[in-house]
Protein backbone atom coordinates (compact mmCIF):
# COMPACT_ATOMS: atom_id res chain seq x y z
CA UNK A 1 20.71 11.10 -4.07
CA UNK A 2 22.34 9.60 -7.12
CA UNK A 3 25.87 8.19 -7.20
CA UNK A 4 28.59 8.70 -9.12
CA UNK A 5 30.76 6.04 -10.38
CA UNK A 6 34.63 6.37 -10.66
CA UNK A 7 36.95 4.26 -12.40
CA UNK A 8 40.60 4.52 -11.01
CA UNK A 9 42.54 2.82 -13.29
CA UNK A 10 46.64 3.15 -13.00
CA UNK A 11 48.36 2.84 -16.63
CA UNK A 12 49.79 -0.36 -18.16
CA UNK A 13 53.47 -1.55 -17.98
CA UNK A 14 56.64 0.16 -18.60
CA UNK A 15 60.11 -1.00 -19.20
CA UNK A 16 60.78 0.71 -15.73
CA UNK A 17 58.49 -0.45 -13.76
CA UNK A 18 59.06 -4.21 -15.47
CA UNK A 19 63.07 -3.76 -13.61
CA UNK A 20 61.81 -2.47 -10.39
CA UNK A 21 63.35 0.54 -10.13
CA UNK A 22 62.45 4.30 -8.37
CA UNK A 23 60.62 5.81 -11.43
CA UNK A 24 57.92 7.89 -10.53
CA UNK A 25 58.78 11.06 -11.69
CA UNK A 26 60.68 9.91 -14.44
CA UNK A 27 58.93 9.81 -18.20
CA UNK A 28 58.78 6.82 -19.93
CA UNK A 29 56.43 5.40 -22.53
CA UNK A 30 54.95 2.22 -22.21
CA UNK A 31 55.74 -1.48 -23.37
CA UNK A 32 54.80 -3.37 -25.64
CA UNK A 33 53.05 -5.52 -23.10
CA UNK A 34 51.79 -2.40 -21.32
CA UNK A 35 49.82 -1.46 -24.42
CA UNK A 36 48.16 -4.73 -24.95
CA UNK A 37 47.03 -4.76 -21.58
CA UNK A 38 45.60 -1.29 -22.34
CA UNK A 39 43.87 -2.30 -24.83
CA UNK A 40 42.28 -5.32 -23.00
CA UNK A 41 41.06 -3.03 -20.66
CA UNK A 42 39.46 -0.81 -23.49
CA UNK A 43 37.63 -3.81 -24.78
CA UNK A 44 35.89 -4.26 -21.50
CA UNK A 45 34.94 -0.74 -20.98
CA UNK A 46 34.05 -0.24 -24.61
CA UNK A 47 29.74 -0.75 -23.80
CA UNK A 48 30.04 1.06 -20.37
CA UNK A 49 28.44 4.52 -20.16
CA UNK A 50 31.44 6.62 -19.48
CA UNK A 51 31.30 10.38 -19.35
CA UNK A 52 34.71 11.56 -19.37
CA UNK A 53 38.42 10.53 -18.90
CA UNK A 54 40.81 12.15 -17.00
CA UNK A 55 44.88 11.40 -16.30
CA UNK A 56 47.94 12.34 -15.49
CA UNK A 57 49.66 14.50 -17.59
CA UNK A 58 52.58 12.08 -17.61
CA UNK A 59 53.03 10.04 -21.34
CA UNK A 60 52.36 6.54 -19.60
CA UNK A 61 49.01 7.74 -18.33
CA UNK A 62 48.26 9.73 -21.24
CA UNK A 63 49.07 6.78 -23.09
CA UNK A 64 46.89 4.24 -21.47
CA UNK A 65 44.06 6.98 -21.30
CA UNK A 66 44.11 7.48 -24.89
CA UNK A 67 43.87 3.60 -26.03
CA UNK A 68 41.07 3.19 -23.13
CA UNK A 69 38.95 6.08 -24.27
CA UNK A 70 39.19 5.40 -28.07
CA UNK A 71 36.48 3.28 -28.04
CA UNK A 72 34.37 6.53 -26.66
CA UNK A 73 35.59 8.90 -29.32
CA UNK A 74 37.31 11.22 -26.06
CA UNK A 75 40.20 12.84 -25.69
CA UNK A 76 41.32 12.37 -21.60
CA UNK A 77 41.95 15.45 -19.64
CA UNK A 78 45.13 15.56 -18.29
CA UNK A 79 45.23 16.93 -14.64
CA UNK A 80 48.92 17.72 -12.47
CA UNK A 81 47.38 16.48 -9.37
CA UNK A 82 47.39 13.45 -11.23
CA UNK A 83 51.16 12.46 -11.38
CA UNK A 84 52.98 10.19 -9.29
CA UNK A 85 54.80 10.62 -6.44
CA UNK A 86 58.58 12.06 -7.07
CA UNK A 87 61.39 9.76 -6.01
CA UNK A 88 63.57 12.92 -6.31
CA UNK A 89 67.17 12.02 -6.50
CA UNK A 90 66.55 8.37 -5.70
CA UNK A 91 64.55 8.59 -9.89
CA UNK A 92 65.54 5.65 -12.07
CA UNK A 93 67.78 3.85 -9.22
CA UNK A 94 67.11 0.37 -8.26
CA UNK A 95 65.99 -0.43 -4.63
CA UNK A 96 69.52 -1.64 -4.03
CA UNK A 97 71.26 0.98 -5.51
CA UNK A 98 69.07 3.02 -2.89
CA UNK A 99 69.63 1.35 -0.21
CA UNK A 100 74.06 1.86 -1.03
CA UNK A 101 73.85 4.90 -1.66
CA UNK A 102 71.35 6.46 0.94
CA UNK A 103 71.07 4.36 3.49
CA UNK A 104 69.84 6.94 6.21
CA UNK A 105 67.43 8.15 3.68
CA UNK A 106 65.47 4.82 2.99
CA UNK A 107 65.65 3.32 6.43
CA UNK A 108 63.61 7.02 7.31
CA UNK A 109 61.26 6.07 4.09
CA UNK A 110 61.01 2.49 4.66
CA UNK A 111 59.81 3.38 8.51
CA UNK A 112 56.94 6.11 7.29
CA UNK A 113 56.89 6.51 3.47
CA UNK A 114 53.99 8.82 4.12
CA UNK A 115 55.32 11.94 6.00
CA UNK A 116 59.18 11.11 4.88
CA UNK A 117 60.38 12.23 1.29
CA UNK A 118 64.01 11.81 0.03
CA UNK A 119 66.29 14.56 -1.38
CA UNK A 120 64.19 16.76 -3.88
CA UNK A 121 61.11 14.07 -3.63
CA UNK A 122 57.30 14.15 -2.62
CA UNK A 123 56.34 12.43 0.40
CA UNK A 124 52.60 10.51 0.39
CA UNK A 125 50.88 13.56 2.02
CA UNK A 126 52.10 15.79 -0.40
CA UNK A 127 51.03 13.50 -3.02
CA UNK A 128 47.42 13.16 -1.15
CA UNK A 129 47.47 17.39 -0.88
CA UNK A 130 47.99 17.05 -4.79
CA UNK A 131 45.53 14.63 -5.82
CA UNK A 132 42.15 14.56 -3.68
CA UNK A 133 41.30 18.18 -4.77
CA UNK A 134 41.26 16.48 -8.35
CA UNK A 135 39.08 13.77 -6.99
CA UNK A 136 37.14 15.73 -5.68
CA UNK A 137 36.24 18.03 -8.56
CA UNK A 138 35.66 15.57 -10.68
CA UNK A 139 33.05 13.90 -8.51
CA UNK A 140 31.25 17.02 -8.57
CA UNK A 141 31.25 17.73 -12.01
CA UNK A 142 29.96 14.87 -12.69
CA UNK A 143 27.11 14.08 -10.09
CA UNK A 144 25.23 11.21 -11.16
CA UNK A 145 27.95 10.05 -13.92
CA UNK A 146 30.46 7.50 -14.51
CA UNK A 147 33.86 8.91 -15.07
CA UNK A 148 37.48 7.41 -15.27
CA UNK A 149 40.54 8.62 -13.71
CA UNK A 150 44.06 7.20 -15.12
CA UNK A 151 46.71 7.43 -12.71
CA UNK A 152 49.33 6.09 -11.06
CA UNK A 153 50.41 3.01 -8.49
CA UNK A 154 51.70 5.18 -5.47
CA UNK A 155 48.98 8.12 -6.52
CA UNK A 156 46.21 5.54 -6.59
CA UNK A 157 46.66 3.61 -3.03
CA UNK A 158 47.29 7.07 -1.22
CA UNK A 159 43.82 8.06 -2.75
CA UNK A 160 41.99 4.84 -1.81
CA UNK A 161 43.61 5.02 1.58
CA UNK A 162 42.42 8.63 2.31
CA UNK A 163 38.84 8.09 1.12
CA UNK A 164 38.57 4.78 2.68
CA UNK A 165 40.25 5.62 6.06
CA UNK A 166 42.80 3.84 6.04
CA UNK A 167 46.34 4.44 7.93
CA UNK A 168 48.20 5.96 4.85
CA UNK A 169 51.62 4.85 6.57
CA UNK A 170 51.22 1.74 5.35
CA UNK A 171 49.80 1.96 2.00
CA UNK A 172 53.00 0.86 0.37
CA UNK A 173 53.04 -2.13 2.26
CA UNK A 174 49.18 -3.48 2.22
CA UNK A 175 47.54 -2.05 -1.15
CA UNK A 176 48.77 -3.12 -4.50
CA UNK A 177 48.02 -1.96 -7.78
CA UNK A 178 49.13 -4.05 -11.05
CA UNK A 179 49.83 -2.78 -14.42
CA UNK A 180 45.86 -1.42 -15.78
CA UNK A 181 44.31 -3.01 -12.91
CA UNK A 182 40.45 -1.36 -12.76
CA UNK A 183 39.42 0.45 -9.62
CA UNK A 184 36.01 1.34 -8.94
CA UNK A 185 34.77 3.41 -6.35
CA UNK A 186 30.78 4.68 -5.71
CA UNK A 187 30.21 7.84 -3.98
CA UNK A 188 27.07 9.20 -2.19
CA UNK A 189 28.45 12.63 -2.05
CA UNK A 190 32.29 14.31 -2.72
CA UNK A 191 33.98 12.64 0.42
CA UNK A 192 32.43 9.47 1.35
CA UNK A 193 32.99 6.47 -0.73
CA UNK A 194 32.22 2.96 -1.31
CA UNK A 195 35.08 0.62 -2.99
CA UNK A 196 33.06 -1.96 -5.15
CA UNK A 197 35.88 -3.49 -6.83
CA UNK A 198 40.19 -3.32 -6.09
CA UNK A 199 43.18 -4.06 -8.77
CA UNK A 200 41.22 -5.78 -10.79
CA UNK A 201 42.98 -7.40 -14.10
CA UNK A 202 40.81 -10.32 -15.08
CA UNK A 203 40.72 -8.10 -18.70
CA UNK A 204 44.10 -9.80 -19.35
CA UNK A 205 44.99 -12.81 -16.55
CA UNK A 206 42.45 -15.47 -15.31
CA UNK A 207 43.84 -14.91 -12.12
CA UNK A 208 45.25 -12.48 -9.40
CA UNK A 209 49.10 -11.82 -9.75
CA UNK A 210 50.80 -12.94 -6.52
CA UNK A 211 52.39 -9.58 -4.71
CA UNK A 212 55.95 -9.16 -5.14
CA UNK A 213 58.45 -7.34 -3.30
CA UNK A 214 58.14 -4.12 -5.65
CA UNK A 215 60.24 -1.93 -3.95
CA UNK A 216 59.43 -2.82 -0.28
CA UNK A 217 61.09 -5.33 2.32
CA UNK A 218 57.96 -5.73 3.95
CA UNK A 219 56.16 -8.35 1.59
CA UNK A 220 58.71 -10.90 -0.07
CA UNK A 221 60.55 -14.06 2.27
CA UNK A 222 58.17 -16.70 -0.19
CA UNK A 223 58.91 -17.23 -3.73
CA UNK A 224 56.21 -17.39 -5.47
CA UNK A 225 55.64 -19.84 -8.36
């Protein structure tokens, strides 16, 4: 049985996700830095076999997918399942703008981001409802194939934690995805997968990022250097 080789890749920086706030649904194109690390990333993939290119139709992701498949000659395939997760009225506000203003609403999401959505917002299983059929069709249409996917930070952990069984409740809190960071997942057949390598970003930084607080109370107390 051959495998096929996917390459989840979420798209470079943003000025909004550089101030921490709620921006998920909201359209924004990316930084200056955000392009360059695009770009980085397109330099390592340039000599990789890589079939196709998908991404969210979103102008980050589109962005990113573009300068990453250049190299190739492709033009990525946008997909809706794709996006990432709506913050509904809660878009463009900063954590502690969130926590003023709806306080009933993100002590619910803090305590299960997964099943919870605020006001006119997407909870993690109806982001995972959205976004494995995608997965899924794209691992069959291209048995035997490398392919990469360009997606999203909340999108991207609720996908790893479905295929790789994890408890989705807590992918906020124990999976972290940095600006262009390289996926890469091997699967046997459509459901089962192997993850061979996790937020990768040695393209552009010698070493791993330290986690930051990013929206969550659960990981911060420690200043890192």
């Amino acid at each position: 049985m051959s495998t096929t080789r996917l390459y989840l890749i979420r798209h470079g920086a943003t000025s909004l996700s550089a101030e921490d706030r709620f921006s998920g649904g909201t359209e924004v194109d990316l930084s200056d830095e955000g392009r360059w690390q695009a770009e980085c990333l397109a330099r390592r993939l340039a000599d990789d076999n890589i079939a196709a290119f998908y991404c969210s139709p979103m102008r980050r992701t589109v962005e990113t997918a573009s300068i990453v498949a250049a190299p190739f000659g492709m033009t990525p395939q946008p997909r809706e399942g794709l996006r990432e997760i709506h913050h509904g009225h809660w878009e463009t506000l900063s954590r502690a703008d969130v926590e003023r203003l709806y306080p009933a609403e993100y002590a619910a999401w803090q305590e299960d981001p997964f099943t919870f959505a605020p006001e006119e917002g997407e909870s993690g299983v109806m982001v995972m409802a959205r976004a494995l059929p995608v997965i899924r069709d794209i691992v069959v249409r291209h048995t035997g194939q490398t392919v990469a996917v360009i997606s999203h930070k909340a999108t991207i952990r609720l996908i790893l934690s479905s295929l790789l069984g994890f408890d989705a409740r807590g992918y906020r809190d124990r999976l972290d995805q940095s600006p262009a960071s390289l996926n890469i997942l091997d699967f046997r057949d459509p459901v089962r997968a192997r993850l061979m390598l996790f937020n990768d970003v040695s393209h552009y930084v010698d070493q791993p990022p330290y986690s930051r607080n990013r929206l969550s109370d659960w990981f911060d107390a420690v200043p890192h250097p």
